[in-house]
N, C-alpha and C. Protein backbone atom coordinates (compact mmCIF):
# COMPACT_ATOMS: atom_id res chain seq x y z
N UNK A 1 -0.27 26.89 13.61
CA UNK A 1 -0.37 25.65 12.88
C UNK A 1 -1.71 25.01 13.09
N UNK A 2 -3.08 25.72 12.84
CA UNK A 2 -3.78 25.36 12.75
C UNK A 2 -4.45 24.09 11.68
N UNK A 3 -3.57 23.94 10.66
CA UNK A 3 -4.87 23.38 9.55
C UNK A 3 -5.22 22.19 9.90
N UNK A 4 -5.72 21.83 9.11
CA UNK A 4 -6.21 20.07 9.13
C UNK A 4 -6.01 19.91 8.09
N UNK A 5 -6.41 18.85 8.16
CA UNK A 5 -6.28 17.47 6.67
C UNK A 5 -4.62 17.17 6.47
N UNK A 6 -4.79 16.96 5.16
CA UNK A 6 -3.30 16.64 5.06
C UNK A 6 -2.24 17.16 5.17
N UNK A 7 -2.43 18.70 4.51
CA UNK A 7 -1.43 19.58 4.86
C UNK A 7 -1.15 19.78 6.47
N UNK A 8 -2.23 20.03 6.84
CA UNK A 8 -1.37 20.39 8.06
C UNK A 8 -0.90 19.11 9.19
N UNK A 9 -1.55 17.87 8.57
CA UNK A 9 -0.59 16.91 9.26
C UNK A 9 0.82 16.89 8.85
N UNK A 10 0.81 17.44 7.32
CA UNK A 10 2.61 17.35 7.11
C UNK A 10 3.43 18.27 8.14
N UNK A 11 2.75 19.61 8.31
CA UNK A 11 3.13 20.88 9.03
C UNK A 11 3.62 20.29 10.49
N UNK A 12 3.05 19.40 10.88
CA UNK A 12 2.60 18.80 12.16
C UNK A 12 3.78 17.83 12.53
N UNK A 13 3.94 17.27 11.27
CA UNK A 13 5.30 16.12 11.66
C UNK A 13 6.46 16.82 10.79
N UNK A 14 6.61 17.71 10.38
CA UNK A 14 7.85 18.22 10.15
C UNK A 14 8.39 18.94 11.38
N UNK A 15 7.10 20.01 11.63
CA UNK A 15 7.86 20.58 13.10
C UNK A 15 7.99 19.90 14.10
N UNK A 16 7.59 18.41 14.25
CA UNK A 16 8.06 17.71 15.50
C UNK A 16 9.43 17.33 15.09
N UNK A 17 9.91 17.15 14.12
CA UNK A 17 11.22 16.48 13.81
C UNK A 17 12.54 17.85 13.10
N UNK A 18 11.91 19.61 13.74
CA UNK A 18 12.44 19.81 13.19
C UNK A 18 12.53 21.20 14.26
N UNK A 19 13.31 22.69 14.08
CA UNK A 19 13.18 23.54 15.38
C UNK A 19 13.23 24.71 14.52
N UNK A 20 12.56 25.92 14.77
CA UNK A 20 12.61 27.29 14.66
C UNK A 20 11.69 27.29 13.26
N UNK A 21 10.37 27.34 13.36
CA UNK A 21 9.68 27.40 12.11
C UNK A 21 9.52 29.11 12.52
N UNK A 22 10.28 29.41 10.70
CA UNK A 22 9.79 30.70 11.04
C UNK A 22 9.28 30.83 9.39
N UNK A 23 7.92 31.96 9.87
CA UNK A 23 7.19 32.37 8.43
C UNK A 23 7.46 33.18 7.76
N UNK A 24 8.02 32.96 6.38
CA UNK A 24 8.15 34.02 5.53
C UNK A 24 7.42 34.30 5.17
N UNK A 25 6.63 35.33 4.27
CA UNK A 25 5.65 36.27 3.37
C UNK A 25 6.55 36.35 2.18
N UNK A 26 6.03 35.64 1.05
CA UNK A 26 6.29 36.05 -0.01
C UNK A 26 5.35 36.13 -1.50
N UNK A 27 4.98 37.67 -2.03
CA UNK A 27 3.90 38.01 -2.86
C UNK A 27 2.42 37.04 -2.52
N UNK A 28 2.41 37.47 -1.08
CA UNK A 28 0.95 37.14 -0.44
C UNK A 28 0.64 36.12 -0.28
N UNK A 29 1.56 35.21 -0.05
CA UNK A 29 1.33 33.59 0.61
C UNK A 29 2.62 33.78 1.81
N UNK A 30 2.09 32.46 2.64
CA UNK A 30 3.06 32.12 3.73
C UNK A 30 4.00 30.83 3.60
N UNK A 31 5.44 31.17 3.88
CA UNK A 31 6.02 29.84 4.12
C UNK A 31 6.57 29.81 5.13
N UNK A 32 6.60 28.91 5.17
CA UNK A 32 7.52 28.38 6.79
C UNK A 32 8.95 27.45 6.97
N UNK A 33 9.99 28.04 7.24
CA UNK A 33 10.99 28.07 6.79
C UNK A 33 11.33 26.54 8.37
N UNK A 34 12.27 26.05 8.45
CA UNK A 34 12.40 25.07 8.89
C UNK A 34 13.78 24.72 9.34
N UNK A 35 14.44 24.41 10.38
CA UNK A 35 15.56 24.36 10.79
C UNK A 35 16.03 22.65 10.71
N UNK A 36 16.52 21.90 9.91
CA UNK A 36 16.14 20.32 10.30
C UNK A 36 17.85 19.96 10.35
N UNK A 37 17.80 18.58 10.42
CA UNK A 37 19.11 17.92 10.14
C UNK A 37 19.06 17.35 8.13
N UNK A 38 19.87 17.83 7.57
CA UNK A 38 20.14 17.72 6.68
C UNK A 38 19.13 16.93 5.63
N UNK A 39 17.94 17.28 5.17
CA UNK A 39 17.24 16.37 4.17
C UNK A 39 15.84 15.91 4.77
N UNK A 40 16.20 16.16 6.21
CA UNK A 40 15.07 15.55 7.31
C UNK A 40 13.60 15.72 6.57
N UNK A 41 13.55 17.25 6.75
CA UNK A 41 12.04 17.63 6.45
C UNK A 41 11.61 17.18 5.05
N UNK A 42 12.38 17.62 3.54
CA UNK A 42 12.12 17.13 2.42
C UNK A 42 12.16 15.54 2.42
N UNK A 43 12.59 14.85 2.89
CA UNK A 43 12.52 13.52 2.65
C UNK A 43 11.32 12.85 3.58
N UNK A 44 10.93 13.72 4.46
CA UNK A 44 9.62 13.07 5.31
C UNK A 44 8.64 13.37 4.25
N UNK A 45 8.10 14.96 3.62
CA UNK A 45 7.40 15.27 2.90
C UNK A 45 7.17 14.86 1.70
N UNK A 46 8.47 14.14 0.77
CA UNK A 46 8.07 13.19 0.40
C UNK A 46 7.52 11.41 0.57
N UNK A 47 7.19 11.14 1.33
CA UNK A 47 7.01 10.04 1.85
C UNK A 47 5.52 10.35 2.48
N UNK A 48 5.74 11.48 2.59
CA UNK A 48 3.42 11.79 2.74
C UNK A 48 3.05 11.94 1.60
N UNK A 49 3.47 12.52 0.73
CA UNK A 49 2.82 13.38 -0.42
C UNK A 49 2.66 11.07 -1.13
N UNK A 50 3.47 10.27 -1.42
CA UNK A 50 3.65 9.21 -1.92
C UNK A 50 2.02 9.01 -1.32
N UNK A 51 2.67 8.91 -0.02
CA UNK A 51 0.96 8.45 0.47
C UNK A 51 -0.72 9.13 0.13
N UNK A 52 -0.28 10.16 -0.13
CA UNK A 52 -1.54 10.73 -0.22
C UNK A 52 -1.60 10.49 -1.52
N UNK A 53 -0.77 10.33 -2.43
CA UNK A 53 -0.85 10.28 -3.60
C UNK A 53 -1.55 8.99 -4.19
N UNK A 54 -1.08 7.67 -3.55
CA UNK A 54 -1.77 6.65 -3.24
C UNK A 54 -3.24 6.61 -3.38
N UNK A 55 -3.92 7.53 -2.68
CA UNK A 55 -5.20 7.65 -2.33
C UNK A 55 -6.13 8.86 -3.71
N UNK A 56 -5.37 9.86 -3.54
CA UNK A 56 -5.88 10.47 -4.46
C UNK A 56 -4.89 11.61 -5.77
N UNK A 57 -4.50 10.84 -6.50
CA UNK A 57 -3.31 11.04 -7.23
C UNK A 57 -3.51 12.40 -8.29
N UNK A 58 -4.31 12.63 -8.73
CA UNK A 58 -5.25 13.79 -8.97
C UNK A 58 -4.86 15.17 -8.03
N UNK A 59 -4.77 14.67 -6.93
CA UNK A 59 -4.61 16.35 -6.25
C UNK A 59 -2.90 16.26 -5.68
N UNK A 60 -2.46 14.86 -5.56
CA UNK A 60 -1.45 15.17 -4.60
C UNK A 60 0.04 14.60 -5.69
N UNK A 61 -0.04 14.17 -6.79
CA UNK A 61 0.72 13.49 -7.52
C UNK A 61 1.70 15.04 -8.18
N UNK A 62 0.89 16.18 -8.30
CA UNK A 62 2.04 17.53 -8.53
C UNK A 62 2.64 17.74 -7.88
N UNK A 63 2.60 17.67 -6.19
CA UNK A 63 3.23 18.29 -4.88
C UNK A 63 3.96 16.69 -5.00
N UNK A 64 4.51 15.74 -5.09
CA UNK A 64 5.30 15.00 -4.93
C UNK A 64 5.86 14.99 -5.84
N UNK A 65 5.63 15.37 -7.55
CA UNK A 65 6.71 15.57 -7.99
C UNK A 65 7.39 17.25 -7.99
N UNK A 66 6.54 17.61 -7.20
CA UNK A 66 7.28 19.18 -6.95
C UNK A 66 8.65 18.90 -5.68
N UNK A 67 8.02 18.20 -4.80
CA UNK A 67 9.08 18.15 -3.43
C UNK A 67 10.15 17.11 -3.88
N UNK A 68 9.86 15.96 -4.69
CA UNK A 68 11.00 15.14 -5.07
C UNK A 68 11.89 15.84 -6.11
N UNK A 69 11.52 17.22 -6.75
CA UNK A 69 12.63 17.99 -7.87
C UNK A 69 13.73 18.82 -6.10
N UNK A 70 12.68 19.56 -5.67
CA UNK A 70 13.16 20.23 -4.57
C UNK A 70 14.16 19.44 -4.57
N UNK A 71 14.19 18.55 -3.59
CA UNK A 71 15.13 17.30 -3.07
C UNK A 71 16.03 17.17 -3.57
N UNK A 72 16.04 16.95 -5.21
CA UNK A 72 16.99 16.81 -5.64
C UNK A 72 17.66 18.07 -6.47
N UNK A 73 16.99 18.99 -6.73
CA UNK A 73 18.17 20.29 -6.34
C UNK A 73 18.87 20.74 -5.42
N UNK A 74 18.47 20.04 -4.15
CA UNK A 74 18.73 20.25 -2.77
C UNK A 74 20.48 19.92 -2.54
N UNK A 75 20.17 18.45 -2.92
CA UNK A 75 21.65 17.41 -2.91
C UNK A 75 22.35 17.72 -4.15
N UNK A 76 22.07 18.02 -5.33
CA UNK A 76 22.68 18.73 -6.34
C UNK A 76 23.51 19.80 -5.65
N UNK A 77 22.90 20.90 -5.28
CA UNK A 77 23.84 22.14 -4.72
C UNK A 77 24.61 21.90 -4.30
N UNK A 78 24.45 20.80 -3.21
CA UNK A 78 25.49 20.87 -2.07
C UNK A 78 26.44 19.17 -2.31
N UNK A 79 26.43 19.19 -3.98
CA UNK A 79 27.73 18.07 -4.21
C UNK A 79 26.98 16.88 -4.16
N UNK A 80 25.86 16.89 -4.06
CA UNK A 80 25.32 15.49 -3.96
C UNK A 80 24.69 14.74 -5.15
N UNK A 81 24.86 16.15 -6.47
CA UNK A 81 24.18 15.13 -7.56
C UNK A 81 23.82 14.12 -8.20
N UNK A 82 24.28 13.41 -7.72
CA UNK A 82 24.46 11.72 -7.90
C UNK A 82 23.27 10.88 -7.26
N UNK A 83 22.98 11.52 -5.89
CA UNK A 83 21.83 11.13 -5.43
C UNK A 83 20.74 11.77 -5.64
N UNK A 84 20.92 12.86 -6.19
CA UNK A 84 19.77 13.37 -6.35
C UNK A 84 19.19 13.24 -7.70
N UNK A 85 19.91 12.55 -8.87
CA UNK A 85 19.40 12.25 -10.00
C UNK A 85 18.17 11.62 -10.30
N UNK A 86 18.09 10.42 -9.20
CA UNK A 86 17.08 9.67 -9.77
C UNK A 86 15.99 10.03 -8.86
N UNK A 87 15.62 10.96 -8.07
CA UNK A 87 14.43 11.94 -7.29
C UNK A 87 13.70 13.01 -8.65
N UNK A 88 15.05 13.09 -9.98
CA UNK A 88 14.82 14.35 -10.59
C UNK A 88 13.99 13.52 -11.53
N UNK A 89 14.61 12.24 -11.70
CA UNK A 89 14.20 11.53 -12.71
C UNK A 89 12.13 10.94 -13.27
N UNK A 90 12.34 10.60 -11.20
CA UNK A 90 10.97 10.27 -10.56
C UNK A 90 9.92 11.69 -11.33
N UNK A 91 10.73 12.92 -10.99
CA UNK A 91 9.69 13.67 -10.91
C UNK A 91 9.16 13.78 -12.32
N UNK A 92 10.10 13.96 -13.47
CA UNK A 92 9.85 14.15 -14.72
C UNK A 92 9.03 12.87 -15.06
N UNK A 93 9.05 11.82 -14.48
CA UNK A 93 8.35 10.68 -14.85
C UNK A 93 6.60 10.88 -14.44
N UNK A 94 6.38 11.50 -13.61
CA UNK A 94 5.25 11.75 -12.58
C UNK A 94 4.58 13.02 -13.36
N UNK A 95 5.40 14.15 -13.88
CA UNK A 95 4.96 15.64 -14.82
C UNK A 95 4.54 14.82 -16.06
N UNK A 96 5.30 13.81 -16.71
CA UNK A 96 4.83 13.29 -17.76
C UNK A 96 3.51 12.70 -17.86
N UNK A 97 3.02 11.77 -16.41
CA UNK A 97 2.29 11.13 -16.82
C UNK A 97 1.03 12.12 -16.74
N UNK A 98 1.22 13.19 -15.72
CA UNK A 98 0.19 13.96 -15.74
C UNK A 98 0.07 15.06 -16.99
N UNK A 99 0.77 15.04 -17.91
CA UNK A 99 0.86 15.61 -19.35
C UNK A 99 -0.08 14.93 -20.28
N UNK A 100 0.22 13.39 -19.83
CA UNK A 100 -0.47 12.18 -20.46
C UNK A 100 -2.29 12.67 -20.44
N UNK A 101 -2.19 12.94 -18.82
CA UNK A 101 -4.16 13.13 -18.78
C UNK A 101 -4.78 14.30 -19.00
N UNK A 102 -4.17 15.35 -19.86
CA UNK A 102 -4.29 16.53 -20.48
C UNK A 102 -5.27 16.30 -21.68
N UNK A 103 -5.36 15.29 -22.68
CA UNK A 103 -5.94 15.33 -23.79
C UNK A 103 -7.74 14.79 -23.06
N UNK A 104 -7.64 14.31 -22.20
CA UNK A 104 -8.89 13.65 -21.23
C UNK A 104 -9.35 14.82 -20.46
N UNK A 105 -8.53 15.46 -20.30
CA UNK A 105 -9.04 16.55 -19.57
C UNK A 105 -10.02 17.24 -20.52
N UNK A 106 -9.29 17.61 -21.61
CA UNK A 106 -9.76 18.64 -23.00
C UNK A 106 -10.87 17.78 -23.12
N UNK A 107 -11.08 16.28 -23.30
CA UNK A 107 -12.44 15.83 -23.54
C UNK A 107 -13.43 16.15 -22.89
N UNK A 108 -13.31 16.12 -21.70
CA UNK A 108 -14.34 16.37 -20.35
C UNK A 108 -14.73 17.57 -20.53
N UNK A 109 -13.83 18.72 -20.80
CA UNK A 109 -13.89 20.28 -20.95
C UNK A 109 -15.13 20.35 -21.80
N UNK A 110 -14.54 19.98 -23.03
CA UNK A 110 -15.11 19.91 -24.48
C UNK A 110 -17.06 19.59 -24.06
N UNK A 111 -17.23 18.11 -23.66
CA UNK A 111 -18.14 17.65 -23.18
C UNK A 111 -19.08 18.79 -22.34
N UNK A 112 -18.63 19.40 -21.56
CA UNK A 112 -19.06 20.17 -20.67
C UNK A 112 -19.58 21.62 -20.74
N UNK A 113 -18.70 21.45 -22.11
CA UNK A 113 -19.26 22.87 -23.12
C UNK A 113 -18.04 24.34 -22.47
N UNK A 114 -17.17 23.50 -22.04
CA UNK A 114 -16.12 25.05 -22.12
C UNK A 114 -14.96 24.41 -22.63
N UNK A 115 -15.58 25.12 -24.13
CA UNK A 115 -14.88 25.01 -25.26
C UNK A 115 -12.84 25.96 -25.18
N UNK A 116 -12.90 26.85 -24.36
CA UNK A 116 -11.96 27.52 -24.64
C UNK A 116 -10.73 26.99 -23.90
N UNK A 117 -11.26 26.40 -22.59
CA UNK A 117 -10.70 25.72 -21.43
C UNK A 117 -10.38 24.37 -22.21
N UNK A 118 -11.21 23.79 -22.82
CA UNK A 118 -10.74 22.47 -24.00
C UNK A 118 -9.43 22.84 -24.86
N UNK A 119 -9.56 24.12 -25.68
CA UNK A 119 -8.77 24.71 -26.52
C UNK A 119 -7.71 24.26 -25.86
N UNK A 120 -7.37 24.82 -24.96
CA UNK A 120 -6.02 25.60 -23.86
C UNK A 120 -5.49 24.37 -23.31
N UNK A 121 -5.93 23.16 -22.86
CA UNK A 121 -5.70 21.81 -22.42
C UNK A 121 -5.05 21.05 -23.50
N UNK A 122 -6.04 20.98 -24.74
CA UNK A 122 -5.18 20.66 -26.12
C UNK A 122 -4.00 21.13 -26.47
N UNK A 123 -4.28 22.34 -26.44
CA UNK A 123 -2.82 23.14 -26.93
C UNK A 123 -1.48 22.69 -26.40
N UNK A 124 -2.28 22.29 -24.67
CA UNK A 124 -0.72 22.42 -23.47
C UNK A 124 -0.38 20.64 -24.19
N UNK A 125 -1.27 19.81 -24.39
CA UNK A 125 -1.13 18.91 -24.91
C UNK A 125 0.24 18.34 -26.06
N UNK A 126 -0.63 18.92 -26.89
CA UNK A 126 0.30 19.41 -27.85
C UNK A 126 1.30 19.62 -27.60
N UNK A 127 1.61 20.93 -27.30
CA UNK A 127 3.17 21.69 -26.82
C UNK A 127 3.92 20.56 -26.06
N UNK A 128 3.62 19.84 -25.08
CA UNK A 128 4.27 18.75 -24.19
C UNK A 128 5.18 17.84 -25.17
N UNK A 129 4.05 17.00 -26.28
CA UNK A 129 4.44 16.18 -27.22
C UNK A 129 5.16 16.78 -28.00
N UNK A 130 5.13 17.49 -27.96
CA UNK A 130 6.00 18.52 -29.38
C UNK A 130 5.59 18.74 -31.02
N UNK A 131 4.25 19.06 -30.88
CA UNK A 131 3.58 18.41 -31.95
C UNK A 131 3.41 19.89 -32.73
C-alpha cells in the first residue's frame, strides 16, 4: 500500500477500518478485496470521493458516482432496496451532469483542432439526449 495522494489515502483508511485485504488480478489491473462490517468500506469511500470531488470535480465526480451505484446495488442484493434507491438516484444525477459538459468538451476539442475527438464527444452528446 504504497500510493499517495488520494487514492491511496482512501486505501489507507479503509484498511484501518477493515481486515484481510487481499489482491485480486483481474485482465491486468489489481483489486483489493476487503473484509469490513457491512457497508463500512463503501460508505467511507463515498464520503472521500464527495470530498475530493469538492475540490476537483472533473477527475473525482465519476468515481463517486461509480461507488454511490456500487452501494446501492450493494443494499439492493441483499433486500435493502429501499435504501439504496436514492444513492442510485444521486448517481444518475452526477452521470447526467457530466453528460451535460460533453458538448464543451467537443468545443475545446474542436478549438484545438482534433476534429475527430470533437466528432466522438458530439455524437456521445447527442446519443445521451436522445437526439
Amino acid at each position: 500500500m504504497g500510493e499517495t495522494g488520494p487514492h491511496g489515502r482512501l486505501l489507507r483508511i479503509i484498511a484501518a477500518q477493515c481486515t484481510g485485504g487481499v489482491v485480486q488480478r483481474h485482465r491486468g489491473t489489481s483489486r483489493i478485496r476487503w473484509r469490513c462490517p457491512f457497508g463500512t468500506a463503501p460508505k467511507r469511500e463515498i464520503s472521500i470521493y464527495r470530498q475530493l470531488a469538492a475540490s476537483n470535480s472533473a477527475r473525482y465526480l465519476p468515481a463517486l458516482a461509480r461507488s454511490l451505484n456500487n452501494l446501492s446495488q450493494l443494499l439492493s442484493r441483499t433486500g435493502r432496496a429501499t435504501e439504496g434507491l436514492p444513492l442510485a438516484q444521486e448517481s444518475v444525477a452526477i452521470r447526467r451532469e457530466l453528460a451535460r459538459r460533453l458538448p464543451g468538451l467537443a468545443l475545446a476539442l474542436r478549438a484545438l483542432g482534433y476534429q475527430a475527438a470533437a466528432a466522438q464527444a458530439t455524437a456521445e452528446a447527442s446519443a445521451i439526449r436522445g437526439r
